[in-house]
Protein backbone atom coordinates (compact mmCIF):
# COMPACT_ATOMS: atom_id res chain seq x y z
CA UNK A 1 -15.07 8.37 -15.44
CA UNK A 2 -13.86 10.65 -12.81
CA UNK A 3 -12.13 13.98 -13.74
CA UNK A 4 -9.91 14.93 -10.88
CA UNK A 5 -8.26 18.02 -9.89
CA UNK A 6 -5.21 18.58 -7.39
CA UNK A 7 -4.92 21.67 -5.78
CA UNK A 8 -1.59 22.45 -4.44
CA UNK A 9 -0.20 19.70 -6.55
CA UNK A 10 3.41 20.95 -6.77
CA UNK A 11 3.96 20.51 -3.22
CA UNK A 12 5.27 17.16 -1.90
CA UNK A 13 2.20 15.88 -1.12
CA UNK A 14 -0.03 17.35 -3.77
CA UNK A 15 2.90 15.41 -6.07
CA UNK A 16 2.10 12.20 -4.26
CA UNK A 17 -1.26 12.62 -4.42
CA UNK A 18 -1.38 12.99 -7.66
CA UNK A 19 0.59 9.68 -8.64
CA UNK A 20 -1.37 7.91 -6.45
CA UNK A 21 -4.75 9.09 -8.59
CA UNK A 22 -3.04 7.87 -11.57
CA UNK A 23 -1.75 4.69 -9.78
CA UNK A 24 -5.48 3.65 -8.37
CA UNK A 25 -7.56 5.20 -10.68
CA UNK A 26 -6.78 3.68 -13.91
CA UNK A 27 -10.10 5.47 -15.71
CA UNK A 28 -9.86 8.89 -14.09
CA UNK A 29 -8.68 12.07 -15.93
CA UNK A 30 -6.15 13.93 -13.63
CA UNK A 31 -5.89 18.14 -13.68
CA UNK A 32 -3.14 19.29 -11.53
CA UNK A 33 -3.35 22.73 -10.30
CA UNK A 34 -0.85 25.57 -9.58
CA UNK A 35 -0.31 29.49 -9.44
CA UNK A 36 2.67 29.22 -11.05
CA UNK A 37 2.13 28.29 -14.42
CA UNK A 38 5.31 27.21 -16.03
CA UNK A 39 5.61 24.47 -12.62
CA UNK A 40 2.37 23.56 -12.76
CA UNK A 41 2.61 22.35 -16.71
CA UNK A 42 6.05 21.10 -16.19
CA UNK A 43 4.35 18.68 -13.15
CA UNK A 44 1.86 17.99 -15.52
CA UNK A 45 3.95 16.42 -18.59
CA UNK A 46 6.16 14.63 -16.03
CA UNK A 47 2.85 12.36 -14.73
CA UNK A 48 1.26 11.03 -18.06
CA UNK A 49 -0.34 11.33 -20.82
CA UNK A 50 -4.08 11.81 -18.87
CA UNK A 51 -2.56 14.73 -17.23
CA UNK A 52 -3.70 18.64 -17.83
CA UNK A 53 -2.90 21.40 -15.70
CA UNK A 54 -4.77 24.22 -15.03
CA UNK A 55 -3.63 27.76 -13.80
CA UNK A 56 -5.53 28.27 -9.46
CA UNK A 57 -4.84 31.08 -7.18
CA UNK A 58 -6.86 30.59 -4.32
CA UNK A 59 -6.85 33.96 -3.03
CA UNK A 60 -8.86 34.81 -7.07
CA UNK A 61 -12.21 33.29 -7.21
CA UNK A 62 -12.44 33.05 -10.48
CA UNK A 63 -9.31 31.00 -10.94
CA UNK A 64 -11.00 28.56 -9.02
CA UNK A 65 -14.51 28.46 -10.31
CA UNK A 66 -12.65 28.02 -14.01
CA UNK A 67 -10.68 24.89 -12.55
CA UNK A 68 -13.99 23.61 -10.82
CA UNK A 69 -16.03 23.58 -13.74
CA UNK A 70 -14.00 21.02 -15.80
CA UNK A 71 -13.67 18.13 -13.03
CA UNK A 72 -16.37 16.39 -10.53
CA UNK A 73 -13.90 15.99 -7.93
CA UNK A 74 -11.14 18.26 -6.10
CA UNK A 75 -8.61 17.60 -3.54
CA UNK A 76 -7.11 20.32 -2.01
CA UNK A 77 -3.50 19.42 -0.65
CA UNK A 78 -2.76 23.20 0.79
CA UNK A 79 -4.00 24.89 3.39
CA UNK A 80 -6.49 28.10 3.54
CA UNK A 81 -8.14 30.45 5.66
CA UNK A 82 -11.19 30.00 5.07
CA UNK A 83 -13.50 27.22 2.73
CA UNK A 84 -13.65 28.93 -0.37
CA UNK A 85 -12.66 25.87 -2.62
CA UNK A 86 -15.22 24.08 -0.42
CA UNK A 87 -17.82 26.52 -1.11
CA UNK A 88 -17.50 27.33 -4.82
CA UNK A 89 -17.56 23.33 -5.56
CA UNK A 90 -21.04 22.68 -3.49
CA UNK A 91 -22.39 25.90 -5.44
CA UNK A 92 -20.99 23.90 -9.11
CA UNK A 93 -21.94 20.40 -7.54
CA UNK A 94 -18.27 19.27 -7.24
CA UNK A 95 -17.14 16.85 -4.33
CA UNK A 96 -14.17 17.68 -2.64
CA UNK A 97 -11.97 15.81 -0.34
CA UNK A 98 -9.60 18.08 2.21
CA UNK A 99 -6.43 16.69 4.30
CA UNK A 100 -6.18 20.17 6.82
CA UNK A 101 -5.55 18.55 10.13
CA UNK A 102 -6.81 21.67 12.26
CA UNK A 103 -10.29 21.84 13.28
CA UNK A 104 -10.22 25.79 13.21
CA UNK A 105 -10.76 25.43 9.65
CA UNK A 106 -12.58 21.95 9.69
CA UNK A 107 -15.21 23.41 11.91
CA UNK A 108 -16.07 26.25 9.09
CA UNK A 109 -16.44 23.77 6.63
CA UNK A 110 -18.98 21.67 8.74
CA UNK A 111 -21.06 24.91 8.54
CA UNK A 112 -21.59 24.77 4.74
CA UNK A 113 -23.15 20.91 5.74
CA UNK A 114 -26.66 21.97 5.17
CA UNK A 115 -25.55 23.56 1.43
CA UNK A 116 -24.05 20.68 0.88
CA UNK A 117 -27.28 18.49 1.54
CA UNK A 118 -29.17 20.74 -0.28
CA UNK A 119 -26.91 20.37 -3.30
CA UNK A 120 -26.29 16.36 -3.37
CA UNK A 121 -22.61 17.24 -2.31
CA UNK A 122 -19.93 15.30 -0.48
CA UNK A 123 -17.21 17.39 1.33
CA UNK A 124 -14.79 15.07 3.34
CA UNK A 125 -12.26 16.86 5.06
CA UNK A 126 -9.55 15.90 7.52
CA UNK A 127 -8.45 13.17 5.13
CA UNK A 128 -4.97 11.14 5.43
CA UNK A 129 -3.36 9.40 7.83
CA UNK A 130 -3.09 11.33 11.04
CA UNK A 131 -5.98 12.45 10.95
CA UNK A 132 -7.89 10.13 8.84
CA UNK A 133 -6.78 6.56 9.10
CA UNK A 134 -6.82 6.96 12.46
CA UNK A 135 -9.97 7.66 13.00
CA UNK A 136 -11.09 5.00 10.31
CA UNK A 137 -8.75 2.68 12.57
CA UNK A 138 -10.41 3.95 15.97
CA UNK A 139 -14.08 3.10 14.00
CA UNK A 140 -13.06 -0.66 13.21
CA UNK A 141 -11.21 -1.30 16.66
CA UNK A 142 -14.13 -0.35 18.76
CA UNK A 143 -16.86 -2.33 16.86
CA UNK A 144 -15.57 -5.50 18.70
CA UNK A 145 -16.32 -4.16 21.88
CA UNK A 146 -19.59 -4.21 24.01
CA UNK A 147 -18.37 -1.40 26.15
CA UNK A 148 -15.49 0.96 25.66
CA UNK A 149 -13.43 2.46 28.69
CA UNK A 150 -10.52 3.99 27.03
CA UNK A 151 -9.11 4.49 23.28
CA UNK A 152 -4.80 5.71 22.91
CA UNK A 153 -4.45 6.93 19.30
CA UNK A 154 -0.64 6.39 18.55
CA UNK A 155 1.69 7.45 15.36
CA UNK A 156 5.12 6.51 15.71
CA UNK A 157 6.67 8.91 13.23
CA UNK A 158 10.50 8.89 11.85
CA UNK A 159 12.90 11.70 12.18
CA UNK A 160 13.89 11.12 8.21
CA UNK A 161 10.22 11.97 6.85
CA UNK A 162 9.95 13.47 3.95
CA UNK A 163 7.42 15.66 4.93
CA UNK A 164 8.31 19.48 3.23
CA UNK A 165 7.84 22.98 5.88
CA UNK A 166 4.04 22.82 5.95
CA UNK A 167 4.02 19.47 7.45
CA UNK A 168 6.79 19.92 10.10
CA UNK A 169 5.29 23.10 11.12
CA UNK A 170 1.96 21.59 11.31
CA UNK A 171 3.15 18.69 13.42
CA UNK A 172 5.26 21.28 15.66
CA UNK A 173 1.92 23.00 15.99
CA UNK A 174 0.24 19.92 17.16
CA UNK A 175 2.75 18.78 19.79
CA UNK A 176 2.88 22.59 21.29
CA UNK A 177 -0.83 22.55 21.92
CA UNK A 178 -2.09 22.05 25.71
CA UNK A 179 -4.05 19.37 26.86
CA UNK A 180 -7.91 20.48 27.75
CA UNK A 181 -10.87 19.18 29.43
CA UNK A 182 -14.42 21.16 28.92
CA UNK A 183 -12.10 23.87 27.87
CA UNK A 184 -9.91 23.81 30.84
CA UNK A 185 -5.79 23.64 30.90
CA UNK A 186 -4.62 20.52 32.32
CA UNK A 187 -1.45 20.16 31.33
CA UNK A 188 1.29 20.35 29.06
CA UNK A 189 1.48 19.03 25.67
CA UNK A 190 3.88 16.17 24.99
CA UNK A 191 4.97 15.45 28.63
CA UNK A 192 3.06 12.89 29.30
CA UNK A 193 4.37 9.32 28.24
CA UNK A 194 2.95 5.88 28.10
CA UNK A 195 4.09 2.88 26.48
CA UNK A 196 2.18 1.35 23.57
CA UNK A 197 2.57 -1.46 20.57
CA UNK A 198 3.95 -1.17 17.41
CA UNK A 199 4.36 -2.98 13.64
CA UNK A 200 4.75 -6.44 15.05
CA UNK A 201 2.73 -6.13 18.71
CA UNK A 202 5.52 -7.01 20.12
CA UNK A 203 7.88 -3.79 19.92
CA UNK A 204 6.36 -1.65 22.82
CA UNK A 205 7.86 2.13 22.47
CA UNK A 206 6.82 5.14 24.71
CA UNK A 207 4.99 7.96 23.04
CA UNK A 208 3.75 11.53 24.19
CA UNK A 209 0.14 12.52 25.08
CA UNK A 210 -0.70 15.39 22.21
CA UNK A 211 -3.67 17.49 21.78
CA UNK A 212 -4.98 16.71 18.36
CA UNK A 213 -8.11 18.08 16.85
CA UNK A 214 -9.51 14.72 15.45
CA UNK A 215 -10.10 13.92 18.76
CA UNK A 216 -12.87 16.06 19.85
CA UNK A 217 -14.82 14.96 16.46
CA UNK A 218 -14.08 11.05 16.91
CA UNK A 219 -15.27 11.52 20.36
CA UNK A 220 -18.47 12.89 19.49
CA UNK A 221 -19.31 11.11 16.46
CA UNK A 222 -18.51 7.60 17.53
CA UNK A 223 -19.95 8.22 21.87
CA UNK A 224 -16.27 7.60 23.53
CA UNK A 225 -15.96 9.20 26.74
CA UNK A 226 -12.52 8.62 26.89
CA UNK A 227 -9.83 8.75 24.01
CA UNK A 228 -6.17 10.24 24.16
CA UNK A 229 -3.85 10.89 21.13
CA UNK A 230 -0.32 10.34 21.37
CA UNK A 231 2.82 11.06 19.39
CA UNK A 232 6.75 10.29 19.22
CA UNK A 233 9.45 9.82 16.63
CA UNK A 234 11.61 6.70 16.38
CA UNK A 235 14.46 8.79 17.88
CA UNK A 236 14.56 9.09 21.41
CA UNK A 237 17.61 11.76 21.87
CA UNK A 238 15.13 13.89 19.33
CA UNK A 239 11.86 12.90 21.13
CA UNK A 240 13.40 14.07 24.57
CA UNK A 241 15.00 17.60 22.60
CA UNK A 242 12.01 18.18 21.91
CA UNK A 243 10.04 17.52 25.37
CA UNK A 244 12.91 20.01 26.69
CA UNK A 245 12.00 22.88 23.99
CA UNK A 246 8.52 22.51 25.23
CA UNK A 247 8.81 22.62 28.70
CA UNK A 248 10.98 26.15 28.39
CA UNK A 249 8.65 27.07 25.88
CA UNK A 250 10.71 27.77 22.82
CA UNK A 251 8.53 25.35 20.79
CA UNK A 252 5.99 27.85 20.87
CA UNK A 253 8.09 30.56 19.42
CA UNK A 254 9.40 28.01 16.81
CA UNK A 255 5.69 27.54 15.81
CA UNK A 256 5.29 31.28 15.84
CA UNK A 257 8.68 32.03 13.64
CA UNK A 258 7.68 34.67 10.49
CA UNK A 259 10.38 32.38 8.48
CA UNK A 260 9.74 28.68 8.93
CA UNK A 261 11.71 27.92 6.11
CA UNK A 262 14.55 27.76 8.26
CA UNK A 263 14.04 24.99 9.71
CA UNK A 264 14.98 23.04 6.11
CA UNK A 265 18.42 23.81 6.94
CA UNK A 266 18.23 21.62 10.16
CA UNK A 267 15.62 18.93 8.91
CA UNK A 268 17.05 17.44 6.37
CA UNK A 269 15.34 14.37 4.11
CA UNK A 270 17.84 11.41 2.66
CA UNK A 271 16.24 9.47 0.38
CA UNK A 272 18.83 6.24 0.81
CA UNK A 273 17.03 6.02 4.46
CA UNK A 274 13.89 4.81 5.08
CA UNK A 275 11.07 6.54 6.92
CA UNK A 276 8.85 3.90 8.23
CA UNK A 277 6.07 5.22 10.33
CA UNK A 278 3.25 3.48 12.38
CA UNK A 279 -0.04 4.11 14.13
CA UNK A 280 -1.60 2.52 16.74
CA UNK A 281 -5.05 2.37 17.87
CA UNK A 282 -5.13 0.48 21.83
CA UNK A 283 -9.06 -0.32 23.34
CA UNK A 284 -9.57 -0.95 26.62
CA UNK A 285 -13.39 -2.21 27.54
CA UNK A 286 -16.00 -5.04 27.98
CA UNK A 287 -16.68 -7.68 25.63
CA UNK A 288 -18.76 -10.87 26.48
CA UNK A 289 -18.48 -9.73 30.25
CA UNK A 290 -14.46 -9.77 30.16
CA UNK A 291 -12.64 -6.60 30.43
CA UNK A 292 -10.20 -7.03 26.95
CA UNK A 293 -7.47 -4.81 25.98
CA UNK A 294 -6.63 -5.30 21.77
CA UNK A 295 -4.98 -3.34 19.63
CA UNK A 296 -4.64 -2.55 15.98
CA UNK A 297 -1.62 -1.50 14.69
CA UNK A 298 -0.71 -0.36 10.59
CA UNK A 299 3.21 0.22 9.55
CA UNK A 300 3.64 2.35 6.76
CA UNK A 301 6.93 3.09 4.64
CA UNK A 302 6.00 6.82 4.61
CA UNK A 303 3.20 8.52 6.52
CA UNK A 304 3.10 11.28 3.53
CA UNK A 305 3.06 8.54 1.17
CA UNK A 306 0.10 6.47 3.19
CA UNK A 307 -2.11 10.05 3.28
CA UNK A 308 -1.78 10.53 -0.16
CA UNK A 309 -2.71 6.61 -0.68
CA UNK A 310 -5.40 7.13 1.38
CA UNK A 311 -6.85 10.13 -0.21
CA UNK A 312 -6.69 9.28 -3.45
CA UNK A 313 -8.86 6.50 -2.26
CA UNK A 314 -11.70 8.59 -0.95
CA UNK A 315 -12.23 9.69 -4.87
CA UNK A 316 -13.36 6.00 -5.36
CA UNK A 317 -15.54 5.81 -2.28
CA UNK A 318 -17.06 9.39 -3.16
CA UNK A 319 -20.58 9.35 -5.09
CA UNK A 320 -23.90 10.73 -5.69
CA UNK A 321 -25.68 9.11 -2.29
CA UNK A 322 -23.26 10.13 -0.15
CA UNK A 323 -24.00 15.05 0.85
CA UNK A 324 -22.54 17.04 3.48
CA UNK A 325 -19.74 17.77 5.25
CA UNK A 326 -18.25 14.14 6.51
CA UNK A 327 -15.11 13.03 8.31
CA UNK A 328 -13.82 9.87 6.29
CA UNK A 329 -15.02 7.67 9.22
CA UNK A 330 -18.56 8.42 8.59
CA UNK A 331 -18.67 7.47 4.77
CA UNK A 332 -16.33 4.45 4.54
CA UNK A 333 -14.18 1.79 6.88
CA UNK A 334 -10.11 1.51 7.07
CA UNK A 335 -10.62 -2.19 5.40
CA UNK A 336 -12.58 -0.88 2.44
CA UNK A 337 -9.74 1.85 1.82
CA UNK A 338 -6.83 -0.20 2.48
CA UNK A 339 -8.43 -2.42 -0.25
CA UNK A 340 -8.85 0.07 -2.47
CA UNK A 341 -4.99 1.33 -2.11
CA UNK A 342 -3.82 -2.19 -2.60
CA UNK A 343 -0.86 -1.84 -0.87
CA UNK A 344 1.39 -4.51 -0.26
CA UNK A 345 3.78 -2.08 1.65
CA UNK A 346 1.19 -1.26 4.07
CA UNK A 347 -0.17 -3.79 6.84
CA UNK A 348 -2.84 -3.57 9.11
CA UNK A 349 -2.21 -6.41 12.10
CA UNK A 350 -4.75 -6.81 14.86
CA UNK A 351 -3.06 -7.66 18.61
């Protein structure tokens, strides 16, 4: 039976994580994790019965190595400076799944891969949807293929996400990155459009060329010499707003903004809309001797909702063969998850 523990499980998608470990895991013993103590055991008696909380400050070590030592696998749903959770749960022989999307912080966690090995330890980081799935995606769409000339990476997201400060500041981070080659500017981020399938195949919607940090570790993991990531939402006035902040470089200094709570008075969630999102993954190469262009394309109700779904998964794919540090992609494939989440809100449809 697996004992799991959320950290950062008051946020929104620490919450949905945690339902989703309850929802998949029917066995598993759930500890959700918080500094603030009376929200943390309020959390915990609104999940179930199986539920404990336990009191974490990740900036006091032993908060954390008291949390670690009950459970055999952590998620952590919040960000950090550095790996500290990562580190303290190889030292106790704990697994731990991540979902930061940035590979400033990914990067020092591949460092601990060797303590890891040494230790019988699995670390996944960069888990969810985008990055995650889409990498998963990129791993399954490729196999078909004899030779690969170019992968597009595509998430169509939708303006109504529910997706809380960290993740619209993390996405406005993203999109206000410049595009590099061997470390050299090319051009700007989210300029660059090009049309690509969606949900049915059929519905063809332009998107944005983004850099995104998955990239450079998809690249080099899985031998593609060339792959692009690409973004947009399903609203085009907001899509071209913010192509416009970019360009006179006010996205930058919205990135940069000591109070990004702000922005919740302009972004606004409705829960009596939807929030469908999607995410493409477009190969163009050789198969049999005929150049082939195919596509795989998933549609998703929520894109939070699907990175939760997805790693809450990863606890059931997590065990004692797999050590190190690993990107989902190298320790599982999108069909074996999607199984797992058992989903029939989510659809995976090959073009």
């Amino acid at each position: 039976m697996n004992k799991v523990l959320v950290i950062g499980a008051t946020g929104i998608l620490g919450k949905l994580v945690c339902q989703e470990i309850l929802r998949q895991l029917d066995r598993s013993q759930l500890v959700v994790a918080d500094y603030q103590i009376e929200r943390g055991k309020q959390l915990a008696q609104s999940l179930s019965n199986q539920t404990e909380f336990c009191y974490v400050d990740i900036t006091k070590r032993d908060s954390i190595e008291a949390a670690i030592c009950q459970v055999n696998v952590v998620i952590v749903a919040l960000k950090q400076k550095e790996p500290a959770v990562q580190k303290l749960c190889i030292g106790r022989g704990v697994h731990c799944i991540d979902v930061t999307p940035f590979s400033s912080f990914t990067s020092q966690v591949e460092q601990l891969h060797n303590y890891a090995l040494e230790k019988g330890v699995c670390s996944i980081t960069m888990s969810g949807f985008f990055p995650g799935l889409s990498a998963l995606m990129v791993k399954k769409a490729v196999k078909q293929f004899d030779e690969v000339s170019n992968v597009d990476v595509a998430l169509l997201q939708h303006t109504n996400a529910k997706a809380g400060i960290t993740g619209i500041m993390d996405m406005l981070q993203i999109i206000s990155e410049p595009l590099t080659k061997e470390n050299q500017l090319t051009y700007t981020g989210f300029t660059r459009r090009k049309k690509l399938p969606f949900g049915d195949c059929q519905t063809l919607r332009f998107v944005r060329e983004i850099h995104h940090d998955e990239k450079e570790f998809v690249a080099e993991k899985l031998g593609l010499d060339s792959i692009h990531y690409w973004t947009a939402w399903n609203n085009d006035s907001f899509n071209h707003l913010l192509f416009i902040l970019q360009k006179i470089g006010l996205l930058k200094r919205l990135v940069k903004m000591k109070n990004p709570r702000l922005l919740s008075h302009f972004v606004k969630h409705n829960q009596s809309k939807g929030e469908e999102a999607f995410l493409t993954v477009e190969v163009i190469g050789m198969i049999s001797g005929t150049r082939k262009k195919k596509a795989l394309t998933l549609s998703t109700p929520s894109d939070y909702q699907v990175t939760a779904m997805a790693t809450a998964a990863l606890v059931n794919v997590i065990n004692n063969r797999h050590a190190g540090v690993v990107f989902p992609f190298e320790l599982t494939d999108v069909d074996t998850v999607l199984n797992i989440i058992n989903s029939k809100s989510i659809s995976l449809t090959e073009c």
